[in-house]
PDB file of N, CA and C in Angstrom:
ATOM      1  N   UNK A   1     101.903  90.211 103.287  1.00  0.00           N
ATOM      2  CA  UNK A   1     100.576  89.815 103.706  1.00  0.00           C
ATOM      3  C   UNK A   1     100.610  89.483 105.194  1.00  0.00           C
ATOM      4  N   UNK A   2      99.196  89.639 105.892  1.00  0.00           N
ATOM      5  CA  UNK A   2      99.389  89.463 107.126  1.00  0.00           C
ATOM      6  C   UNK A   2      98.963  88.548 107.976  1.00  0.00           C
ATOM      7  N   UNK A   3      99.478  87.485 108.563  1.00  0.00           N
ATOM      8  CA  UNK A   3      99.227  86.326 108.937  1.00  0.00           C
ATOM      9  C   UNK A   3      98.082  86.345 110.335  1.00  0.00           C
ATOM     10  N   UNK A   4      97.817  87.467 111.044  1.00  0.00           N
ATOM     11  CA  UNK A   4      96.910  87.628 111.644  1.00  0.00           C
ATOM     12  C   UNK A   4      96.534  89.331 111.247  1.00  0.00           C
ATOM     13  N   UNK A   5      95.012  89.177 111.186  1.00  0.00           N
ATOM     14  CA  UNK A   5      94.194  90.187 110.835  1.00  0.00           C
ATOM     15  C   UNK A   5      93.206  90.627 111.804  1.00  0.00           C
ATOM     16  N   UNK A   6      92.496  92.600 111.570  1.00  0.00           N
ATOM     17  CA  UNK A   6      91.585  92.461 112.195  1.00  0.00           C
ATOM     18  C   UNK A   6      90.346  91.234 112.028  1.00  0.00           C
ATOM     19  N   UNK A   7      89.842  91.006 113.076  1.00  0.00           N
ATOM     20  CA  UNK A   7      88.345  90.752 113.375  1.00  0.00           C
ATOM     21  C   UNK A   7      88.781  88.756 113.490  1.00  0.00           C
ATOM     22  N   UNK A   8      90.235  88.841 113.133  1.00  0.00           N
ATOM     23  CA  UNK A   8      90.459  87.023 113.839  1.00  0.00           C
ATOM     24  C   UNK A   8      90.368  86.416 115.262  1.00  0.00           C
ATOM     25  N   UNK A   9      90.283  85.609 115.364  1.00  0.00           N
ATOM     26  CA  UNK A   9      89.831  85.109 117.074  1.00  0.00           C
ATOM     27  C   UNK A   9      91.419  84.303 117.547  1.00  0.00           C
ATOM     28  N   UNK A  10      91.934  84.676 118.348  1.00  0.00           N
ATOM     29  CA  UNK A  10      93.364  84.310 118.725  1.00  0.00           C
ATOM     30  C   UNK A  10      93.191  84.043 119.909  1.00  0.00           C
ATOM     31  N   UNK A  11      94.560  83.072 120.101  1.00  0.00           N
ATOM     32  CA  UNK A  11      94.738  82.685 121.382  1.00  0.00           C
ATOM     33  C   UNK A  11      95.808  83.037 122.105  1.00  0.00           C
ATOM     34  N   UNK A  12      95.965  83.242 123.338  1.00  0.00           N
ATOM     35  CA  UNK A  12      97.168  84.203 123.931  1.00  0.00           C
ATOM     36  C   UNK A  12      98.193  82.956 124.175  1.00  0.00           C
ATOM     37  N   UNK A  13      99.449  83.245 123.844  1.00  0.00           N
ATOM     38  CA  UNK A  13     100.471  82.071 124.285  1.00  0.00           C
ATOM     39  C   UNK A  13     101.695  81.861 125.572  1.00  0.00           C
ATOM     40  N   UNK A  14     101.374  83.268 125.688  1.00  0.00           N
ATOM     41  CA  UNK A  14     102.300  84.233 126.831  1.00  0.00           C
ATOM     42  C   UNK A  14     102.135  84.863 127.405  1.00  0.00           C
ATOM     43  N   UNK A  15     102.793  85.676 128.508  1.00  0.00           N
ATOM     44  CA  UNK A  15     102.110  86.413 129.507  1.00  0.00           C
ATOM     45  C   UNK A  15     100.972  85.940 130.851  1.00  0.00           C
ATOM     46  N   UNK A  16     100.433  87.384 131.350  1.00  0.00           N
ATOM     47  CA  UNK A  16      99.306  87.012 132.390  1.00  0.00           C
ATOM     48  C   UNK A  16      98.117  86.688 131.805  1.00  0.00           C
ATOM     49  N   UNK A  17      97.786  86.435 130.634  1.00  0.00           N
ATOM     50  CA  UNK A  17      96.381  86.142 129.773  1.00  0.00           C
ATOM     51  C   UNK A  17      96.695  85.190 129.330  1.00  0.00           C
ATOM     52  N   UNK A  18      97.765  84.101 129.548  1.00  0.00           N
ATOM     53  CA  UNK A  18      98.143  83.295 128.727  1.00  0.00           C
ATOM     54  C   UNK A  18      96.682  81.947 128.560  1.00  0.00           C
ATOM     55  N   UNK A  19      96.590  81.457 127.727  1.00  0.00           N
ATOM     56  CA  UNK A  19      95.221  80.400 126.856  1.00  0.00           C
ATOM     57  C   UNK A  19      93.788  81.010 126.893  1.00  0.00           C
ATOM     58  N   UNK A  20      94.103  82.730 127.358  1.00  0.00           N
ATOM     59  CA  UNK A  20      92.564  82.847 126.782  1.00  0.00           C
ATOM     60  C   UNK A  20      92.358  83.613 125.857  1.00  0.00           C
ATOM     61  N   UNK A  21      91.401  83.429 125.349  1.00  0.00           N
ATOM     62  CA  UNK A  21      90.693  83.703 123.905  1.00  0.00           C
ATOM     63  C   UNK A  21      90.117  85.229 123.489  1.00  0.00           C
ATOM     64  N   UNK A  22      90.676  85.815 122.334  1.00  0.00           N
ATOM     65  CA  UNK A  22      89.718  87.044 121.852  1.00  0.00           C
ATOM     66  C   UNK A  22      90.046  87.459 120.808  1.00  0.00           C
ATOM     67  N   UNK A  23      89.208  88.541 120.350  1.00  0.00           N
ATOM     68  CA  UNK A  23      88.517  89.084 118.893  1.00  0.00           C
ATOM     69  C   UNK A  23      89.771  89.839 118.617  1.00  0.00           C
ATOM     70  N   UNK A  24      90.585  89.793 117.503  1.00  0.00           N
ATOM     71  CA  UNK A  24      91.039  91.001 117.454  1.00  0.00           C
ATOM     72  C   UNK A  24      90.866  92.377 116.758  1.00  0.00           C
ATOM     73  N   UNK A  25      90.331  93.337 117.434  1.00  0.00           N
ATOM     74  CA  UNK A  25      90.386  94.841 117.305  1.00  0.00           C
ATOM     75  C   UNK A  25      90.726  95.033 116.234  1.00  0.00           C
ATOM     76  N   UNK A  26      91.983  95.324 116.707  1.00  0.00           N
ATOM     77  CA  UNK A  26      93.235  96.277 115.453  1.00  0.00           C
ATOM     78  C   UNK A  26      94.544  96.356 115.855  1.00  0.00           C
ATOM     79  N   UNK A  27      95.219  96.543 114.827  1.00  0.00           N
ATOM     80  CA  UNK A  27      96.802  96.202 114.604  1.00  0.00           C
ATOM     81  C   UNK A  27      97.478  97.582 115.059  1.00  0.00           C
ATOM     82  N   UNK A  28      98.379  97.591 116.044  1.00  0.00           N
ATOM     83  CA  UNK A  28      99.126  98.510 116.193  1.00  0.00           C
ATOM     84  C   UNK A  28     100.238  98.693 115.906  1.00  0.00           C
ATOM     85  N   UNK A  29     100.680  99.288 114.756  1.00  0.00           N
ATOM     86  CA  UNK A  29     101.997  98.932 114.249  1.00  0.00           C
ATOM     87  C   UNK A  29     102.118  98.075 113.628  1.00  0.00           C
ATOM     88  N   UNK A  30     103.516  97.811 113.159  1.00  0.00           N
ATOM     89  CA  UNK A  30     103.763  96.849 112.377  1.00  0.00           C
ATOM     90  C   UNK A  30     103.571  95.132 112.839  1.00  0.00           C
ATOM     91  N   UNK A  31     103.827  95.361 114.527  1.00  0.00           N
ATOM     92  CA  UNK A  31     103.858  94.043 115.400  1.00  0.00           C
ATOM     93  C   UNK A  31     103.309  94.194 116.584  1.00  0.00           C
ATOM     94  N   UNK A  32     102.259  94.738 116.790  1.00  0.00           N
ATOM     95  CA  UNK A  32     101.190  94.466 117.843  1.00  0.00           C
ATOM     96  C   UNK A  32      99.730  94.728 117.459  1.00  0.00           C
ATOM     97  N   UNK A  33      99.146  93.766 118.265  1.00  0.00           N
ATOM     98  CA  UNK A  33      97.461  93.801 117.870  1.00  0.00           C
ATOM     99  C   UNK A  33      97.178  94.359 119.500  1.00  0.00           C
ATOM    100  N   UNK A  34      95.772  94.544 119.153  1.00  0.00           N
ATOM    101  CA  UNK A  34      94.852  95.332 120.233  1.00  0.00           C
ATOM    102  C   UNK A  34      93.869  94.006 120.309  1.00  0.00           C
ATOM    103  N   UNK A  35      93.983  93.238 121.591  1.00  0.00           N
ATOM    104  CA  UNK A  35      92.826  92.064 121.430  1.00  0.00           C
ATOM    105  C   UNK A  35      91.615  92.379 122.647  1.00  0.00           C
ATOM    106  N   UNK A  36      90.200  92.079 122.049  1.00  0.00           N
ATOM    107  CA  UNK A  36      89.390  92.129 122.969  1.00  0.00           C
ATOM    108  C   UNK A  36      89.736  91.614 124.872  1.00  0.00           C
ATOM    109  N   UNK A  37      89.219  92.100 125.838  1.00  0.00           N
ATOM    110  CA  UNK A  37      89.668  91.336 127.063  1.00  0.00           C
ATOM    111  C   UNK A  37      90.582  90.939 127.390  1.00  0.00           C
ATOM    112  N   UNK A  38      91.832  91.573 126.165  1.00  0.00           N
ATOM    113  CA  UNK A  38      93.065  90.737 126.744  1.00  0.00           C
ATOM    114  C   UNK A  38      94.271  91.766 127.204  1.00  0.00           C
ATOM    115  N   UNK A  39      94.920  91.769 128.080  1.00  0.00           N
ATOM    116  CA  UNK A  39      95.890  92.302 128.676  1.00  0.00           C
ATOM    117  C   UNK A  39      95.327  94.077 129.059  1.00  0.00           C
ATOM    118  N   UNK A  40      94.590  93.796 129.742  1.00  0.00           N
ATOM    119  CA  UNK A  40      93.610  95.081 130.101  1.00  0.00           C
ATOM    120  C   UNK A  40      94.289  95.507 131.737  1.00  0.00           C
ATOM    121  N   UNK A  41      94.628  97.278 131.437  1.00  0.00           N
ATOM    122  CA  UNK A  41      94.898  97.607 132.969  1.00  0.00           C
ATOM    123  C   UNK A  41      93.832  98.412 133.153  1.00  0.00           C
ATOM    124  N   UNK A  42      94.210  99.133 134.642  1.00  0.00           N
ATOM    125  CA  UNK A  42      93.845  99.871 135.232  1.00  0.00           C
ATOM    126  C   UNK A  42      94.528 101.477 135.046  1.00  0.00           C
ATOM    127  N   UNK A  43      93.823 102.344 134.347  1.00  0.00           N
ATOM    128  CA  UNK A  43      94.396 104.014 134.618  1.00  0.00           C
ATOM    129  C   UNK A  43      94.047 104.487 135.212  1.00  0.00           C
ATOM    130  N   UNK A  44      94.922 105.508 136.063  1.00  0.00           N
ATOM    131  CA  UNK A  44      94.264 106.396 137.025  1.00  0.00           C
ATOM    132  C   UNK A  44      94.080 107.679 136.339  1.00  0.00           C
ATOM    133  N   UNK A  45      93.046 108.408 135.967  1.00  0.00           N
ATOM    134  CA  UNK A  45      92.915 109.262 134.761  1.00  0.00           C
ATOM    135  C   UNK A  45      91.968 110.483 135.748  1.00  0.00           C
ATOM    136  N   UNK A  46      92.656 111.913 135.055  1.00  0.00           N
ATOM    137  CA  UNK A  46      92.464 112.641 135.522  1.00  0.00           C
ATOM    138  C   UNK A  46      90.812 113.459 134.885  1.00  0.00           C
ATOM    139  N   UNK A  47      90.077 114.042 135.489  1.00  0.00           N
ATOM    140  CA  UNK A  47      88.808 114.878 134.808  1.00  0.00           C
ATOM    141  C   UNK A  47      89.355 115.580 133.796  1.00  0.00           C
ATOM    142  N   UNK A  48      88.597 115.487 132.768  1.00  0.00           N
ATOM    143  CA  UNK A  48      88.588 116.840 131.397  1.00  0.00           C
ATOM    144  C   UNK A  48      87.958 117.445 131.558  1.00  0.00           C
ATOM    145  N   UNK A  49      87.128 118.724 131.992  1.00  0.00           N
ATOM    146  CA  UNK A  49      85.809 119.199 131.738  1.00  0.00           C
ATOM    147  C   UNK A  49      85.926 119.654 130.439  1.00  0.00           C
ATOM    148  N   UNK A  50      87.122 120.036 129.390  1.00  0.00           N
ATOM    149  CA  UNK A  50      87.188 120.326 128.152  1.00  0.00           C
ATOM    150  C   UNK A  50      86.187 119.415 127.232  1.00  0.00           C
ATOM    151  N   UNK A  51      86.833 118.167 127.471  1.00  0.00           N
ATOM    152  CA  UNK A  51      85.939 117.148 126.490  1.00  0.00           C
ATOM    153  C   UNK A  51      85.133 115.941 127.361  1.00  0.00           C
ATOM    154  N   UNK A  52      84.569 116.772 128.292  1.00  0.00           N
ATOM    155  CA  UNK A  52      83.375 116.208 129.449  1.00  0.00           C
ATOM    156  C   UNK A  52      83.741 114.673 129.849  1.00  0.00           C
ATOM    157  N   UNK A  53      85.135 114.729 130.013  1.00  0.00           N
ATOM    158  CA  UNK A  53      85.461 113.345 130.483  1.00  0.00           C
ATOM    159  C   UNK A  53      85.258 112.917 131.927  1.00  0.00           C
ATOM    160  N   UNK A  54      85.083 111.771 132.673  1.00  0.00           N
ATOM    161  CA  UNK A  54      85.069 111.712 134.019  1.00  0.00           C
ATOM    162  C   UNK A  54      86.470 111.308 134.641  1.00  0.00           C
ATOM    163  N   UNK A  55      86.398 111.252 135.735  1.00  0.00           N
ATOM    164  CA  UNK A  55      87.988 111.066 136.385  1.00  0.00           C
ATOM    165  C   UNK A  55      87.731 109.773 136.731  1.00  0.00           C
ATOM    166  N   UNK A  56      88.835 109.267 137.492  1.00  0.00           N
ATOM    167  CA  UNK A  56      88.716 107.902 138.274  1.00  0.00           C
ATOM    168  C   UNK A  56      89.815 107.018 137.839  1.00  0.00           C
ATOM    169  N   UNK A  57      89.739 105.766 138.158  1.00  0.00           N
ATOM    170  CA  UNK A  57      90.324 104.571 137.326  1.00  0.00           C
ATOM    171  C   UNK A  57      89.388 103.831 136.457  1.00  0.00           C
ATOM    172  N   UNK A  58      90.116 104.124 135.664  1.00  0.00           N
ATOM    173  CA  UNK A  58      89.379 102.887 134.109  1.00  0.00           C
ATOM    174  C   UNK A  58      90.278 101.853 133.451  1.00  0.00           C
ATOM    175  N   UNK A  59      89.660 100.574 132.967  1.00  0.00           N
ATOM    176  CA  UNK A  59      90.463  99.884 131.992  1.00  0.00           C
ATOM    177  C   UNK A  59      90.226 100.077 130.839  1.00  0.00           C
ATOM    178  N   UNK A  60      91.861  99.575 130.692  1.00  0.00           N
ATOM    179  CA  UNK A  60      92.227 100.271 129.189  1.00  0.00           C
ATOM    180  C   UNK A  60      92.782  99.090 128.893  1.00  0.00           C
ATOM    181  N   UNK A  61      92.544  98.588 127.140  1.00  0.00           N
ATOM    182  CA  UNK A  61      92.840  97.477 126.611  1.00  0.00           C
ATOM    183  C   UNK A  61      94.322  97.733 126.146  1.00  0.00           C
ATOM    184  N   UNK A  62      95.389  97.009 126.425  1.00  0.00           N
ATOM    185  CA  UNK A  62      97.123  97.750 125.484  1.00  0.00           C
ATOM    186  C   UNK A  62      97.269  96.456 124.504  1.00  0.00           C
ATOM    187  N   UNK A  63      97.950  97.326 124.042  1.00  0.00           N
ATOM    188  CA  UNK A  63      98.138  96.046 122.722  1.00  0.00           C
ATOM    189  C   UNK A  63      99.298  95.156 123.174  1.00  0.00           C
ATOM    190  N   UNK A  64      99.660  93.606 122.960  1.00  0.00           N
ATOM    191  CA  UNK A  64     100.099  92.767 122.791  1.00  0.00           C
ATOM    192  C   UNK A  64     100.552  92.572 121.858  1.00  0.00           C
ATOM    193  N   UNK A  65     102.572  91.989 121.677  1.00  0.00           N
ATOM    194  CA  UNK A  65     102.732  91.521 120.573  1.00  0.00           C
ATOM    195  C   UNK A  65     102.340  90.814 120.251  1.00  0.00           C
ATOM    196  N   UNK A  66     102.155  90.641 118.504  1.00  0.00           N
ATOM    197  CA  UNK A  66     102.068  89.432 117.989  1.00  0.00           C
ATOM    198  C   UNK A  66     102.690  88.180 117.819  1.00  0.00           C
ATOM    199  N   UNK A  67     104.020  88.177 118.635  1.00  0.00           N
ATOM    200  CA  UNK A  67     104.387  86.838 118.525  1.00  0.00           C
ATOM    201  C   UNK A  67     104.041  86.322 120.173  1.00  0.00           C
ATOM    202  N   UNK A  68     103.240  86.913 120.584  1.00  0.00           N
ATOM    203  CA  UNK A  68     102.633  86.124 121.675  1.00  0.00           C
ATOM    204  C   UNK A  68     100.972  85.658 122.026  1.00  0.00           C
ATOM    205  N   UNK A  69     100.367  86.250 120.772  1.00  0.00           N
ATOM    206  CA  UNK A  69      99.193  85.612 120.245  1.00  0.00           C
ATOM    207  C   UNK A  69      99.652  84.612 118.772  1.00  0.00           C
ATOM    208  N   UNK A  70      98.568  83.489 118.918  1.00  0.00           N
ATOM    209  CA  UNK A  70      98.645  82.902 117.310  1.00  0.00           C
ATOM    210  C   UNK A  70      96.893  82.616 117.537  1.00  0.00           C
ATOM    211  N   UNK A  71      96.375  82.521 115.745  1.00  0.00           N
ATOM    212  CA  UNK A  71      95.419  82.033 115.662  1.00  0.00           C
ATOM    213  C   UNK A  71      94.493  80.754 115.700  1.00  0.00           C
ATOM    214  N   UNK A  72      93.080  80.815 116.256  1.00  0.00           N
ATOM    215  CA  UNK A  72      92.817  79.674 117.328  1.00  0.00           C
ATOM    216  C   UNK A  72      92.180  79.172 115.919  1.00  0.00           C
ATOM    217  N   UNK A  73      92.351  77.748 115.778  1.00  0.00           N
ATOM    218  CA  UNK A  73      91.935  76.847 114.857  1.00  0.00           C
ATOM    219  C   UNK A  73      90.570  76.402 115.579  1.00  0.00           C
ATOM    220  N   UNK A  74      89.301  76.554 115.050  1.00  0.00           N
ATOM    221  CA  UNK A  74      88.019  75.902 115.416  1.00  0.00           C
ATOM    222  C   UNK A  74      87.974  74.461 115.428  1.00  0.00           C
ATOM    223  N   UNK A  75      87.959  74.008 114.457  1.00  0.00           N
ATOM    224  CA  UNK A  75      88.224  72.725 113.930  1.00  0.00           C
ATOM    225  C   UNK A  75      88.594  71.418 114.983  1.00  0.00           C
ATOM    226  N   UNK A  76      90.320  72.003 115.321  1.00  0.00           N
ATOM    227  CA  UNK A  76      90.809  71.351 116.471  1.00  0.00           C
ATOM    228  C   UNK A  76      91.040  71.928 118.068  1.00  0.00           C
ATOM    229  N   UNK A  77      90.483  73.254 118.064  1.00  0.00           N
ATOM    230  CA  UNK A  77      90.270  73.490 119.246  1.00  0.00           C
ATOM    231  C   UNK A  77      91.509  74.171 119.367  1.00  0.00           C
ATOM    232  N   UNK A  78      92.884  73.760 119.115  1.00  0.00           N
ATOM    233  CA  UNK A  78      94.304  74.606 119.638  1.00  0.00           C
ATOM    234  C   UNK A  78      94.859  76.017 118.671  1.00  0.00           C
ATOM    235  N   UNK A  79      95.870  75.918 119.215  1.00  0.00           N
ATOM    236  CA  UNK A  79      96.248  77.443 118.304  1.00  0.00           C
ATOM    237  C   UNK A  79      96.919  76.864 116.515  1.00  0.00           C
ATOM    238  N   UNK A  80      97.159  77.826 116.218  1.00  0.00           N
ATOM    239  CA  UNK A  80      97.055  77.117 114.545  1.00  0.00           C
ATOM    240  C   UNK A  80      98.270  78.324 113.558  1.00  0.00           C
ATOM    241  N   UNK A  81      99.294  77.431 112.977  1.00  0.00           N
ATOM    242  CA  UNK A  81     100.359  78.232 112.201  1.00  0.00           C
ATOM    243  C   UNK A  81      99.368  78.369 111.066  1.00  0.00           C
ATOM    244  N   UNK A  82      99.552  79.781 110.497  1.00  0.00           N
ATOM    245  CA  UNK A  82      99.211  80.043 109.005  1.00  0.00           C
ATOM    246  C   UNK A  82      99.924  80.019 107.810  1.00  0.00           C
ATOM    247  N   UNK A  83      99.860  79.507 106.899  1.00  0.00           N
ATOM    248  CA  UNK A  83     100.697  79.376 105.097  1.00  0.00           C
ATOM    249  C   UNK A  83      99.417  80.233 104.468  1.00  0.00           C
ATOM    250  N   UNK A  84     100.531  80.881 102.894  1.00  0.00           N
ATOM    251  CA  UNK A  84      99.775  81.056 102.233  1.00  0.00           C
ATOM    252  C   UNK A  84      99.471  80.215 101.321  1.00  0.00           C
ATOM    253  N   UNK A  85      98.159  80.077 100.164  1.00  0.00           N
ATOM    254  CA  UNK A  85      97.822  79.059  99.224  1.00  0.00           C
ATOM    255  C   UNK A  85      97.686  79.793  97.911  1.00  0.00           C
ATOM    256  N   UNK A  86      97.476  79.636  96.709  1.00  0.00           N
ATOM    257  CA  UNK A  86      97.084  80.279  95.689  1.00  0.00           C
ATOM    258  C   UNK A  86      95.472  79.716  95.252  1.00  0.00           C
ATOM    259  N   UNK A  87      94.567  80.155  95.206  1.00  0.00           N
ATOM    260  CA  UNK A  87      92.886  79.301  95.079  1.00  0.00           C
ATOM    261  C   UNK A  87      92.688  80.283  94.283  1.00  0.00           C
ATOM    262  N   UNK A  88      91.790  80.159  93.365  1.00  0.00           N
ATOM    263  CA  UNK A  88      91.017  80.527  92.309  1.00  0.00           C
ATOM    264  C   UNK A  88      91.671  81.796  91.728  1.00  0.00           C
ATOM    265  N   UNK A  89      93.461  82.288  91.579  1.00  0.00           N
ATOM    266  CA  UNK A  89      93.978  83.515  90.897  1.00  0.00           C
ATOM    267  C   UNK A  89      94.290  84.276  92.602  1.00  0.00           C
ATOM    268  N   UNK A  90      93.385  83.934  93.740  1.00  0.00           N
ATOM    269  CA  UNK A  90      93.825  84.375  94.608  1.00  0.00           C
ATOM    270  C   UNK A  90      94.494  84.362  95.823  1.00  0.00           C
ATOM    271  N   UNK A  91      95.274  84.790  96.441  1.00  0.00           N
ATOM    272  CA  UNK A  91      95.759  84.346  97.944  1.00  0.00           C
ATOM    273  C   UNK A  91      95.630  84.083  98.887  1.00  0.00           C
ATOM    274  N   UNK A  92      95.340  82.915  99.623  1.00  0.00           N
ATOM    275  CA  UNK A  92      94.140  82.962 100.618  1.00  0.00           C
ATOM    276  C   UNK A  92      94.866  82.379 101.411  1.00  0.00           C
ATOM    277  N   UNK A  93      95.046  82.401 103.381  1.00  0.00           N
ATOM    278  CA  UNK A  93      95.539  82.052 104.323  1.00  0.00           C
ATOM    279  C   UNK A  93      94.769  80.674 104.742  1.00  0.00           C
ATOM    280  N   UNK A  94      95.551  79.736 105.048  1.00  0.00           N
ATOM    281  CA  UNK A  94      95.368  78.459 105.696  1.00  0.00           C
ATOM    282  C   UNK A  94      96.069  78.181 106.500  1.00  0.00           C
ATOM    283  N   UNK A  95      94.796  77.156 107.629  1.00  0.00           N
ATOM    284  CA  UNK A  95      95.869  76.349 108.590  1.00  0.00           C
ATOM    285  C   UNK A  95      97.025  75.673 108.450  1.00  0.00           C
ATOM    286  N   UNK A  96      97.983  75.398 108.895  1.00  0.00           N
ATOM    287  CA  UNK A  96      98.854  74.655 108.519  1.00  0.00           C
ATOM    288  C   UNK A  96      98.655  73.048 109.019  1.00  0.00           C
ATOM    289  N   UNK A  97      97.768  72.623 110.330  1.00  0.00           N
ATOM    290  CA  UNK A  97      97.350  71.711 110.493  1.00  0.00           C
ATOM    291  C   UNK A  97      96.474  70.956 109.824  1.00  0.00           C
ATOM    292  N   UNK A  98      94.661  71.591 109.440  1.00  0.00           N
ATOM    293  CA  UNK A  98      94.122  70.539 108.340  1.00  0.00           C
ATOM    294  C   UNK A  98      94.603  71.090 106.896  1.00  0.00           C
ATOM    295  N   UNK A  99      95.109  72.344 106.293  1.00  0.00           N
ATOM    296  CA  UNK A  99      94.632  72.883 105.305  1.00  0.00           C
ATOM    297  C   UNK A  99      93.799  73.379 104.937  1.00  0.00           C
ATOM    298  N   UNK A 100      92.584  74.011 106.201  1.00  0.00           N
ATOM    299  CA  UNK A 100      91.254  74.953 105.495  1.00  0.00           C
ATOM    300  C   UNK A 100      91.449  75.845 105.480  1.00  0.00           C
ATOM    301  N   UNK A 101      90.819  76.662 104.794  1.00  0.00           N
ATOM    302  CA  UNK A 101      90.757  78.072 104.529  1.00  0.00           C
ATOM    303  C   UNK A 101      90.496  78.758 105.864  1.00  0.00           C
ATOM    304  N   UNK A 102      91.165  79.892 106.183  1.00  0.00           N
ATOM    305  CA  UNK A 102      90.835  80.761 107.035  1.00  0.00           C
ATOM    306  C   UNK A 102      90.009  81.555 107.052  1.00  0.00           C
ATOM    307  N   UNK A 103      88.602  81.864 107.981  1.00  0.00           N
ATOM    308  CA  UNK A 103      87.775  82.462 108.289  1.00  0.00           C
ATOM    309  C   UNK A 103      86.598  81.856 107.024  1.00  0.00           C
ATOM    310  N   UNK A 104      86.683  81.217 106.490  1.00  0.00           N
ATOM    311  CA  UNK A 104      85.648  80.615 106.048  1.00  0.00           C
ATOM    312  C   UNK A 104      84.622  79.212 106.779  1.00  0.00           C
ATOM    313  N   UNK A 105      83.646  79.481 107.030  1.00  0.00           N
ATOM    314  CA  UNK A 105      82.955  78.494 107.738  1.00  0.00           C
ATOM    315  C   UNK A 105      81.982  77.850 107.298  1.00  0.00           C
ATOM    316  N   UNK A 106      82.640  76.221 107.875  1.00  0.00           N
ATOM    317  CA  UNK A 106      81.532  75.113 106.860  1.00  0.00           C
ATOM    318  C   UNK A 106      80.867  74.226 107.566  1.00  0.00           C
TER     319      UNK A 106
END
């Protein structure tokens, strides 16, 4: 099971993005996510006229490992370890700080 998922809100712990905040995308691999605004370069990219692309420099989002994002706890504001729980027959991820349920909002 996977302790961070698409569409969770994480916080960066490392690197040049280090304490800011974003959505995550999607998982690349077994151990990197793709996070909104975070660790974004610059390509210098050439014209396609094949598939009507433009040239220039663009940013491009790269994925970040995951052991240098963790997930941002609302609650208390900081970043937040996940456990699993067993609730109603099913498996459900919690903070390890209060014990709430993850991505459920109350």
């Amino acid at each position: 099971m996977q302790h961070i998922r698409k569409g969770d809100e994480v916080i960066v712990l490392a690197g040049r993005d280090k304490t800011r905040r974003g959505t995550v995308l999607a998982r690349v691999g077994a151990d990197k996510v793709l996070v909104e605004g975070i660790n974004e370069v610059k390509k210098h990219q050439k014209p396609n006229p094949m598939t009507n692309e433009p040239g220039g420099i663009i940013k491009k989002a790269m994925p970040i490992h995951i052991s240098n994002v963790a997930l941002f706890n609302p609650e208390t504001g900081k970043a937040d370890k996940v456990s699993f729980k067993e609730q109603d027959g099913h498996k459900v991820r919690v903070y390890r700080s209060n014990g709430n349920v993850v991505g459920v909002k109350s």
